[in-house]
C-alpha atoms as a PDB file:
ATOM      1  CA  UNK A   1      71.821 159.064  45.835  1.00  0.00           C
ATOM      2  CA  UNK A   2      71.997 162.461  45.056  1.00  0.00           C
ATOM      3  CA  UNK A   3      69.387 162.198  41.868  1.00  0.00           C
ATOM      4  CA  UNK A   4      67.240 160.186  42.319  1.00  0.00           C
ATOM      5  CA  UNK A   5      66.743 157.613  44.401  1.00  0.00           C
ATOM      6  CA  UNK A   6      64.614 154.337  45.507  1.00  0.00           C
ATOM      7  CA  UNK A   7      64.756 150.532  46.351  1.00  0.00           C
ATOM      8  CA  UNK A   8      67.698 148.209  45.793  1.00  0.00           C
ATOM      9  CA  UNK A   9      69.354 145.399  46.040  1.00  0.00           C
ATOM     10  CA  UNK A  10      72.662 144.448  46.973  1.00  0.00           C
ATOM     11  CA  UNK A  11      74.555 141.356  45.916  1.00  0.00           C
ATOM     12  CA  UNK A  12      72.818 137.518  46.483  1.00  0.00           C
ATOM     13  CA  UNK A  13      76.336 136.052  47.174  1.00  0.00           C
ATOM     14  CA  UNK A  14      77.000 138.687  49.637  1.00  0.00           C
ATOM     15  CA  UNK A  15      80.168 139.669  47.702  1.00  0.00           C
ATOM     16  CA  UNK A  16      81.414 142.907  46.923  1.00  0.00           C
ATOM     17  CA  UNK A  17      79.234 143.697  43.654  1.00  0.00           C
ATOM     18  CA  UNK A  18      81.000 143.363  40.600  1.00  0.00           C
ATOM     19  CA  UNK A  19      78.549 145.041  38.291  1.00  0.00           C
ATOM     20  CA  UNK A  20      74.782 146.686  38.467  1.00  0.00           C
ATOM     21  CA  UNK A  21      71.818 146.975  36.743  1.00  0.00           C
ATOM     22  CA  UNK A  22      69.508 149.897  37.169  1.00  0.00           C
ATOM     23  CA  UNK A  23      65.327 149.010  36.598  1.00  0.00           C
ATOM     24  CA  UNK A  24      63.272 151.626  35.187  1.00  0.00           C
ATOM     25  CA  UNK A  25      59.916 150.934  35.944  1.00  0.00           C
ATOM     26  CA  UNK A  26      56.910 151.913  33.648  1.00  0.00           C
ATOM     27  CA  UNK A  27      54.242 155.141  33.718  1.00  0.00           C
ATOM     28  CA  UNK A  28      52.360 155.929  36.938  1.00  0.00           C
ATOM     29  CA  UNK A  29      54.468 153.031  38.757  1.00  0.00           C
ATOM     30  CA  UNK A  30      57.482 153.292  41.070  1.00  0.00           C
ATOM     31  CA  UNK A  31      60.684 151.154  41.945  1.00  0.00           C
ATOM     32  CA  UNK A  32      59.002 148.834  44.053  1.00  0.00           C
ATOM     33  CA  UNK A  33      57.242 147.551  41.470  1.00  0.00           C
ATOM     34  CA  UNK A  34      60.226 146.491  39.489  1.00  0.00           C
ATOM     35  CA  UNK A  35      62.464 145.935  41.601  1.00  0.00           C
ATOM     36  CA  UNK A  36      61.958 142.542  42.475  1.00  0.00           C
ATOM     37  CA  UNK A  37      63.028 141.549  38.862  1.00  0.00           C
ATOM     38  CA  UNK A  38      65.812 141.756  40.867  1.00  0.00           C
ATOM     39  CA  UNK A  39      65.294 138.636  42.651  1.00  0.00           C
ATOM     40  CA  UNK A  40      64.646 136.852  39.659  1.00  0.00           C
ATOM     41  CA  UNK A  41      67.748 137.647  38.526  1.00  0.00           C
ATOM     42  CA  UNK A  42      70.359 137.065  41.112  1.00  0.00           C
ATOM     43  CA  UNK A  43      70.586 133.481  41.097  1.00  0.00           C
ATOM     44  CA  UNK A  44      72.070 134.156  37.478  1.00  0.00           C
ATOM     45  CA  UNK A  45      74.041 137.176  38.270  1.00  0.00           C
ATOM     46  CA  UNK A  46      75.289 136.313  41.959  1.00  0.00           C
ATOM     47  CA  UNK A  47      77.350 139.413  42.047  1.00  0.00           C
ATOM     48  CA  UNK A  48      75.339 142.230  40.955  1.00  0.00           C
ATOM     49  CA  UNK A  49      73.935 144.952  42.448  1.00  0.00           C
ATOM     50  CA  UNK A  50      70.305 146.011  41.534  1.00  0.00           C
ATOM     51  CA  UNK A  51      68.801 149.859  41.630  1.00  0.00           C
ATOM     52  CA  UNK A  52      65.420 150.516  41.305  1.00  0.00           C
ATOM     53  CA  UNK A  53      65.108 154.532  41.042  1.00  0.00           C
ATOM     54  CA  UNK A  54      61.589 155.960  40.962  1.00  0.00           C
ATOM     55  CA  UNK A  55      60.889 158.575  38.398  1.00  0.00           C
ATOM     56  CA  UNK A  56      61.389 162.146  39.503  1.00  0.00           C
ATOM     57  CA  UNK A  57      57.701 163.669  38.458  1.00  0.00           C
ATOM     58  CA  UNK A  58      54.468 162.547  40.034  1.00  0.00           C
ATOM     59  CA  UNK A  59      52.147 160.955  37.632  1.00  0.00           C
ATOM     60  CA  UNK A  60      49.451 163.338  36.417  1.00  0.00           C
ATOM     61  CA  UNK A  61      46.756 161.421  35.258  1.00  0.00           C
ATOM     62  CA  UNK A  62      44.292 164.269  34.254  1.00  0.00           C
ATOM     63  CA  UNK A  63      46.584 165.813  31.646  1.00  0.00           C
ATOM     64  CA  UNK A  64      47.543 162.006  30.259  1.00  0.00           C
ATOM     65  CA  UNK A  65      45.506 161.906  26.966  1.00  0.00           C
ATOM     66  CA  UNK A  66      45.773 158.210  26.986  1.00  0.00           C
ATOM     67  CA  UNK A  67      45.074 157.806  30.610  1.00  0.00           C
ATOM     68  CA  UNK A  68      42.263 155.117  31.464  1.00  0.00           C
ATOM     69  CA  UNK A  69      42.396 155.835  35.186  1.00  0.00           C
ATOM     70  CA  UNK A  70      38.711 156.702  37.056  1.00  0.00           C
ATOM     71  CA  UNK A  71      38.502 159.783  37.869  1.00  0.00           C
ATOM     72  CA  UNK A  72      39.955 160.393  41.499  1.00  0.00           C
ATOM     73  CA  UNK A  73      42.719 158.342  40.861  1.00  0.00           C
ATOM     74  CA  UNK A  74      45.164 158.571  43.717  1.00  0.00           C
ATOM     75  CA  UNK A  75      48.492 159.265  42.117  1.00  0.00           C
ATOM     76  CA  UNK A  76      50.338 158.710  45.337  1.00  0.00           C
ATOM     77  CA  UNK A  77      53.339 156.703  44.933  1.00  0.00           C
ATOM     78  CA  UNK A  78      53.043 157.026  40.974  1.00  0.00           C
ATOM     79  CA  UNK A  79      55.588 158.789  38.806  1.00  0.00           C
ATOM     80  CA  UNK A  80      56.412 159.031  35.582  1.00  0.00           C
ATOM     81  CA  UNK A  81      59.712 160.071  33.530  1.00  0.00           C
ATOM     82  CA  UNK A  82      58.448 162.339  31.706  1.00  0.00           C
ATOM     83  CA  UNK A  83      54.705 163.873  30.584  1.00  0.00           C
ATOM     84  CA  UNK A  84      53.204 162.472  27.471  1.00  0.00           C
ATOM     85  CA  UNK A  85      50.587 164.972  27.059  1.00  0.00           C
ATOM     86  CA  UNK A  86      51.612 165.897  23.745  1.00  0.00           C
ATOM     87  CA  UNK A  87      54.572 165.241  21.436  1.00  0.00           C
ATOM     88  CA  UNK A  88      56.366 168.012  22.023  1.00  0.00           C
ATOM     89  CA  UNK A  89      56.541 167.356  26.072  1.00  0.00           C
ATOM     90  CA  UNK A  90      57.251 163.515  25.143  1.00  0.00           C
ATOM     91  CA  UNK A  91      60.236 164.203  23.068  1.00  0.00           C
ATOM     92  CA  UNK A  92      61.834 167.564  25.493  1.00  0.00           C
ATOM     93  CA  UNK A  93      61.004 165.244  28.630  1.00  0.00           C
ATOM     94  CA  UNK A  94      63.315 162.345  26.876  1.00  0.00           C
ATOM     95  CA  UNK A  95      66.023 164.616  26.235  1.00  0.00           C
ATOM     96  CA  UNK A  96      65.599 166.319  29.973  1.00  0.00           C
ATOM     97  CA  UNK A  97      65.409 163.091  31.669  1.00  0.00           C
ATOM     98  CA  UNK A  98      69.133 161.884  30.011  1.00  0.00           C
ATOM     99  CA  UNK A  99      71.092 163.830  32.728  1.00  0.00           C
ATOM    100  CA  UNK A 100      69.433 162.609  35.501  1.00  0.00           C
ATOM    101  CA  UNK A 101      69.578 158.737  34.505  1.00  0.00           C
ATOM    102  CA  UNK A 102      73.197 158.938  33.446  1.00  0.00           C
ATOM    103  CA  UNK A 103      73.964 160.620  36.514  1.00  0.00           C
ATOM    104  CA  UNK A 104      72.699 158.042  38.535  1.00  0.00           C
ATOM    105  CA  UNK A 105      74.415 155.202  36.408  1.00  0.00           C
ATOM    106  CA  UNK A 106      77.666 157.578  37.379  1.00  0.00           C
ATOM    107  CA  UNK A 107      76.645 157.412  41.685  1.00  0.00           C
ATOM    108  CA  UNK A 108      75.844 153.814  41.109  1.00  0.00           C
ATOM    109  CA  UNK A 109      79.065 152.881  39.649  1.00  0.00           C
ATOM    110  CA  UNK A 110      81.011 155.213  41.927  1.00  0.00           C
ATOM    111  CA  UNK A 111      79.224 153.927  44.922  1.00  0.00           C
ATOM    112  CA  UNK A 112      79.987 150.032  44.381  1.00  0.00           C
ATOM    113  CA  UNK A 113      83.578 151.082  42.685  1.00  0.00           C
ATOM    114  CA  UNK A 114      83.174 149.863  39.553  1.00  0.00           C
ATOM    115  CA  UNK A 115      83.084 150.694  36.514  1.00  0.00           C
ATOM    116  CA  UNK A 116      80.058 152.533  34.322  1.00  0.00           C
ATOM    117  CA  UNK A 117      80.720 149.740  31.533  1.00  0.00           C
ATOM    118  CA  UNK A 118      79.948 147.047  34.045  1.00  0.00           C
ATOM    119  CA  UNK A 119      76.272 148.609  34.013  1.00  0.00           C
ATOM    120  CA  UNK A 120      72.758 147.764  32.441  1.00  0.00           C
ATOM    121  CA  UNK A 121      69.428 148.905  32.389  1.00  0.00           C
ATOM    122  CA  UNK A 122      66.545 147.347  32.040  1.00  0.00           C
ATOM    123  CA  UNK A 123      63.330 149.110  31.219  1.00  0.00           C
ATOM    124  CA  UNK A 124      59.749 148.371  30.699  1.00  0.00           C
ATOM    125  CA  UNK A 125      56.845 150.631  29.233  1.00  0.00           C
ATOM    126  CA  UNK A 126      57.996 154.120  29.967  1.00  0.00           C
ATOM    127  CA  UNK A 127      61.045 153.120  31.461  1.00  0.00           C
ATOM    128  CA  UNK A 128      61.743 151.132  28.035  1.00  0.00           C
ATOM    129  CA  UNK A 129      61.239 154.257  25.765  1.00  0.00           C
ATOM    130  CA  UNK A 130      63.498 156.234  28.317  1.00  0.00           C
ATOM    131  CA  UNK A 131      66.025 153.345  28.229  1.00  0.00           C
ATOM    132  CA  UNK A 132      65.860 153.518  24.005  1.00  0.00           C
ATOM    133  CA  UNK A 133      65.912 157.029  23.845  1.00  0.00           C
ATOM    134  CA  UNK A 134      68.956 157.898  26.335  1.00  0.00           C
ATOM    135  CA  UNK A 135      71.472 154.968  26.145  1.00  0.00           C
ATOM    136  CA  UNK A 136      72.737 155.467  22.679  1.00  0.00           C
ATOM    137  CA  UNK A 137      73.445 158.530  23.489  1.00  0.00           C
ATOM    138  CA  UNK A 138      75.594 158.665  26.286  1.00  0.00           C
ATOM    139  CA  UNK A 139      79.261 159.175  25.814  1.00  0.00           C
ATOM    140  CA  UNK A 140      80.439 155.533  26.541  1.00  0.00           C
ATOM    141  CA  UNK A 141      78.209 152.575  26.352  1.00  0.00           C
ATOM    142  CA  UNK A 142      77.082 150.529  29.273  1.00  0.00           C
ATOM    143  CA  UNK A 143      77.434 146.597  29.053  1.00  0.00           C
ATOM    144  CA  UNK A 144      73.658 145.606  28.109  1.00  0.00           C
ATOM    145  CA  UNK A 145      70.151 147.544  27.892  1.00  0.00           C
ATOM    146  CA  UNK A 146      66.925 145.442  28.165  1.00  0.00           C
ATOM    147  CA  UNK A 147      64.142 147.503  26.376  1.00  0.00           C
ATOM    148  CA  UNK A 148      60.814 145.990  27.643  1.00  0.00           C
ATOM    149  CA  UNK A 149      57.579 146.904  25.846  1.00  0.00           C
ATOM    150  CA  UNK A 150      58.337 150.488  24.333  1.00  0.00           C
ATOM    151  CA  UNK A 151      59.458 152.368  20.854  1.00  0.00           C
ATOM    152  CA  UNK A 152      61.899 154.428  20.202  1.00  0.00           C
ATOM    153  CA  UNK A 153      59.949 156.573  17.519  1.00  0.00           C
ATOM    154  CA  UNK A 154      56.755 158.349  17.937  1.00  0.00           C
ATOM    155  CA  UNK A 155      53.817 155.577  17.693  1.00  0.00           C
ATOM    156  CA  UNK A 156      51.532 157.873  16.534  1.00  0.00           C
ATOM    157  CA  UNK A 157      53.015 160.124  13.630  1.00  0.00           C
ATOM    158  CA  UNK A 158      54.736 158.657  10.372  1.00  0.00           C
ATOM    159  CA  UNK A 159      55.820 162.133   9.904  1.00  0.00           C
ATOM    160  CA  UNK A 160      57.271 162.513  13.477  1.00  0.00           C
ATOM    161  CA  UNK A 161      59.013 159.139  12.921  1.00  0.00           C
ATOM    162  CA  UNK A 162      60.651 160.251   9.839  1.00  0.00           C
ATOM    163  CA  UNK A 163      62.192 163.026  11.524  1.00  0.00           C
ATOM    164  CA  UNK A 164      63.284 161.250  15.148  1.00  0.00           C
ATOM    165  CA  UNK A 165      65.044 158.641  12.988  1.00  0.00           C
ATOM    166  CA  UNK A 166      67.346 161.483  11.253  1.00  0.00           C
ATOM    167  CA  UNK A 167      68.094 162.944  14.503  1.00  0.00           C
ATOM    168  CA  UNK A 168      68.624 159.671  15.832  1.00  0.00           C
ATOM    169  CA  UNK A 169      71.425 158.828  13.516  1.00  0.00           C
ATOM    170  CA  UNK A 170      72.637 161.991  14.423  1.00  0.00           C
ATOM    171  CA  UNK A 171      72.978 162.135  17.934  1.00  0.00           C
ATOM    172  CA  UNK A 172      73.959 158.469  18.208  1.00  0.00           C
ATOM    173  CA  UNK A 173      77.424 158.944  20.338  1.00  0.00           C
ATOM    174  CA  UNK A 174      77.787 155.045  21.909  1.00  0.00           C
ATOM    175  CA  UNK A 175      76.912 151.513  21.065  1.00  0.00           C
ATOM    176  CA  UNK A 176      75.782 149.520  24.150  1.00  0.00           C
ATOM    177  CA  UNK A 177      74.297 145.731  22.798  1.00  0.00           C
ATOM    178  CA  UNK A 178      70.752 145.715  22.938  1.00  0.00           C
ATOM    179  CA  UNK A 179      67.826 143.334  23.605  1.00  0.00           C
ATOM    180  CA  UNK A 180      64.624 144.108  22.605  1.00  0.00           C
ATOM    181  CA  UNK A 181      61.361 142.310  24.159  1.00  0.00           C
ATOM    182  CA  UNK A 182      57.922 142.727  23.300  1.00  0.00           C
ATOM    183  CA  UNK A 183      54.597 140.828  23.410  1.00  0.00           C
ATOM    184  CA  UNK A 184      52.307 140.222  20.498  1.00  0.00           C
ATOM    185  CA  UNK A 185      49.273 140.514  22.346  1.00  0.00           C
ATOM    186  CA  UNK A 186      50.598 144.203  24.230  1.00  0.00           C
ATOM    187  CA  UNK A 187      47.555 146.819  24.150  1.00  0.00           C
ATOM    188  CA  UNK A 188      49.557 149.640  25.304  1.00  0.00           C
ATOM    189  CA  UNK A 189      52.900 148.574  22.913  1.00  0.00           C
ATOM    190  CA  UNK A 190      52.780 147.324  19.425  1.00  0.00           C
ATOM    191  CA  UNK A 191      55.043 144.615  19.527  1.00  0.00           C
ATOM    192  CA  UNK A 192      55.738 146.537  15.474  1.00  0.00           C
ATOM    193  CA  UNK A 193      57.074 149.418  17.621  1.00  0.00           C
ATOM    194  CA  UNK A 194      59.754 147.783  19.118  1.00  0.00           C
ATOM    195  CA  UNK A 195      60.854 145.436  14.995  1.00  0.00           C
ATOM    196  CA  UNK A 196      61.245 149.458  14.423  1.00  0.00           C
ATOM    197  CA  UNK A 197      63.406 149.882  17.246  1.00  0.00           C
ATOM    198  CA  UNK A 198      65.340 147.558  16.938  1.00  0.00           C
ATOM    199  CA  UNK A 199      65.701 147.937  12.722  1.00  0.00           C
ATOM    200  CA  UNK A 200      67.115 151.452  13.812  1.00  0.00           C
ATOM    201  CA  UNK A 201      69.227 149.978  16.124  1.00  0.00           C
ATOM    202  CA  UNK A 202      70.875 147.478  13.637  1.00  0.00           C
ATOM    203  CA  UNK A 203      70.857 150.442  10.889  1.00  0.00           C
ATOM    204  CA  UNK A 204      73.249 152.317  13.490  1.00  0.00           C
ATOM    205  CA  UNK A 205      75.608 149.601  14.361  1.00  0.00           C
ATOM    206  CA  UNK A 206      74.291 148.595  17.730  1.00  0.00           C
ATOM    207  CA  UNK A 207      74.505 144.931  17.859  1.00  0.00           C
ATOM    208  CA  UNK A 208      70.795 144.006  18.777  1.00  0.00           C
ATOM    209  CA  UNK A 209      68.887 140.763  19.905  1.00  0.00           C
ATOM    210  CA  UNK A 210      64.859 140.630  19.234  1.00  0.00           C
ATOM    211  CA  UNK A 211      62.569 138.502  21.000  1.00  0.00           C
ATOM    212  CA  UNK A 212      58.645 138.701  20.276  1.00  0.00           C
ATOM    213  CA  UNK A 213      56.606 136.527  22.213  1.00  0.00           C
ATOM    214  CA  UNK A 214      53.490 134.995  21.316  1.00  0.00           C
ATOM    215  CA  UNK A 215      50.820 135.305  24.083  1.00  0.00           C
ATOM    216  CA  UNK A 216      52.169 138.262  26.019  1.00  0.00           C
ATOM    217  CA  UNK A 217      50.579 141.078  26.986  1.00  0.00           C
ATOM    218  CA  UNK A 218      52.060 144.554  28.523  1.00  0.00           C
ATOM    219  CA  UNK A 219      53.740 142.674  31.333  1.00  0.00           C
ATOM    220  CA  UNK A 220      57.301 140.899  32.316  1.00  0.00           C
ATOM    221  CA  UNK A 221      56.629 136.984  31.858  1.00  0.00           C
ATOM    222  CA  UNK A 222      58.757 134.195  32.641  1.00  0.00           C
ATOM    223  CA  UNK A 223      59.777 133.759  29.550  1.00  0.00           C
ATOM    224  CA  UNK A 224      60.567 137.573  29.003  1.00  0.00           C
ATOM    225  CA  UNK A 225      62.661 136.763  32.360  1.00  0.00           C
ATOM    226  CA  UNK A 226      64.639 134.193  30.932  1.00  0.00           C
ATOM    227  CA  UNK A 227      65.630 136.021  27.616  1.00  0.00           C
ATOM    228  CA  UNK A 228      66.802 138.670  30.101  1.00  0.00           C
ATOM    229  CA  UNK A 229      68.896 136.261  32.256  1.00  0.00           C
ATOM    230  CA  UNK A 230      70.732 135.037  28.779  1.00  0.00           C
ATOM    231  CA  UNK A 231      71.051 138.257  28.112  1.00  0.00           C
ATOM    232  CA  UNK A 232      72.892 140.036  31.045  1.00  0.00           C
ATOM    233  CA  UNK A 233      74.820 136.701  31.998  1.00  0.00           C
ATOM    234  CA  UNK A 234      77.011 137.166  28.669  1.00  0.00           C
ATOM    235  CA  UNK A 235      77.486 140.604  29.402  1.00  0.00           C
ATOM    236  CA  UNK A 236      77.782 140.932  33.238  1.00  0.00           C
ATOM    237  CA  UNK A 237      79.855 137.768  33.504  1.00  0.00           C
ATOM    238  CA  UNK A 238      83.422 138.662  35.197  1.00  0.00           C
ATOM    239  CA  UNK A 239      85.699 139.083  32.435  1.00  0.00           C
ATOM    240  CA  UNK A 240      83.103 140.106  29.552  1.00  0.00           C
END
């Protein structure tokens, strides 16, 4: 891949892939870490193709504010979409990070000859905010997003909020249907975060599915996994 690149997947029934879903793992993590979400998944989606892409910037833990990392902390191996050192990087890295991920949907979809609309993504943490931020505004929407423990609005600034949701509205260019997945028991996510997200998401037309589970923490669960099967097997299915 000519963007960015990392592990994969190819099809469990050893068929020519049909469809893909790109994983886009969380802060200071990589595509090995997600990408075996993959194998939980192919015994419902047989002829898909899963991409795990790591992030193209090295995590920097000593200029993360919210970093709980010891000092020392080896970064090796950990990336991160974009720098969250203030809100200003947070919201130019989401819009810098658009080209890159829709780029790769494009060399995905080219690569196993279909087409983009037979795509999803699936993110979690970081890789769910990027996933909420970028996919409603591509040009043409994709057949499913999974957002995973994120937001789509600042967490930390009503005022900041107020003005992402206008531009939001705005800048809103394709409808791809939407399940959102949080934890009540997240302490890195509000599960609250992602009732906003997905509020917004309904306001603007995208059809939306909501699932917050009692019990979870920051982390994909079984039962998380399951919602996601559901979810992608009604979209990814030949013929949807």
């Amino acid at each position: 891949m000519g963007t960015l690149d990392g592990p994969r997947r190819g099809t469990a029934s050893g068929k020519a892939a049909d469809s893909f879903v790109v994983l886009l793992h969380g802060l200071s993590s990589n595509g090995e870490a997600i990408i075996g979400l993959a194998d939980d998944l192919a015994g419902t989606l047989p002829d898909t193709a899963f991409y795990a892409p790591n992030a193209p910037f090295q995590y920097d833990a000593a200029n993360d504010p919210k970093s709980n990392r010891p000092p020392g902390f080896d970064a090796t191996g950990c990336y991160m979409w974009y720098n969250r050192y203030s809100e200003r990087t947070r919201i130019e890295g989401l819009y810098a990070i658009a080209e890159p991920i829709n780029a790769f949907i494009a060399e995905c979809a080219k690569e196993l000859g279909v087409d983009e609309s037979r795509g999803a993504v699936i993110g979690h943490s970081q890789g769910c905010i990027v996933g909420l931020n970028v996919v409603p505004r591509r040009s043409t929407p994709l057949a499913a997003l999974v957002a995973h423990s994120g937001y789509l609005f600042s967490p930390d600034s009503l005022a900041q909020r107020k003005q992402q949701r206008q531009r939001f509205f705005a800048e809103v260019a394709s409808k791809t249907p939407t399940c959102g997945i949080s934890g009540v028991e997240d302490p890195a996510q509000a599960w609250e975060s992602m009732v906003e997200s997905m509020t917004a998401y309904d306001e603007a037309g995208i059809h939306t599915e909501l699932h917050v589970i009692g019990g979870m923490g920051h982390n994909v669960t079984p039962r998380s996994t399951e919602i996601m099967r559901g979810f992608l097997r009604e979209r990814l299915a030949p013929g949807a």
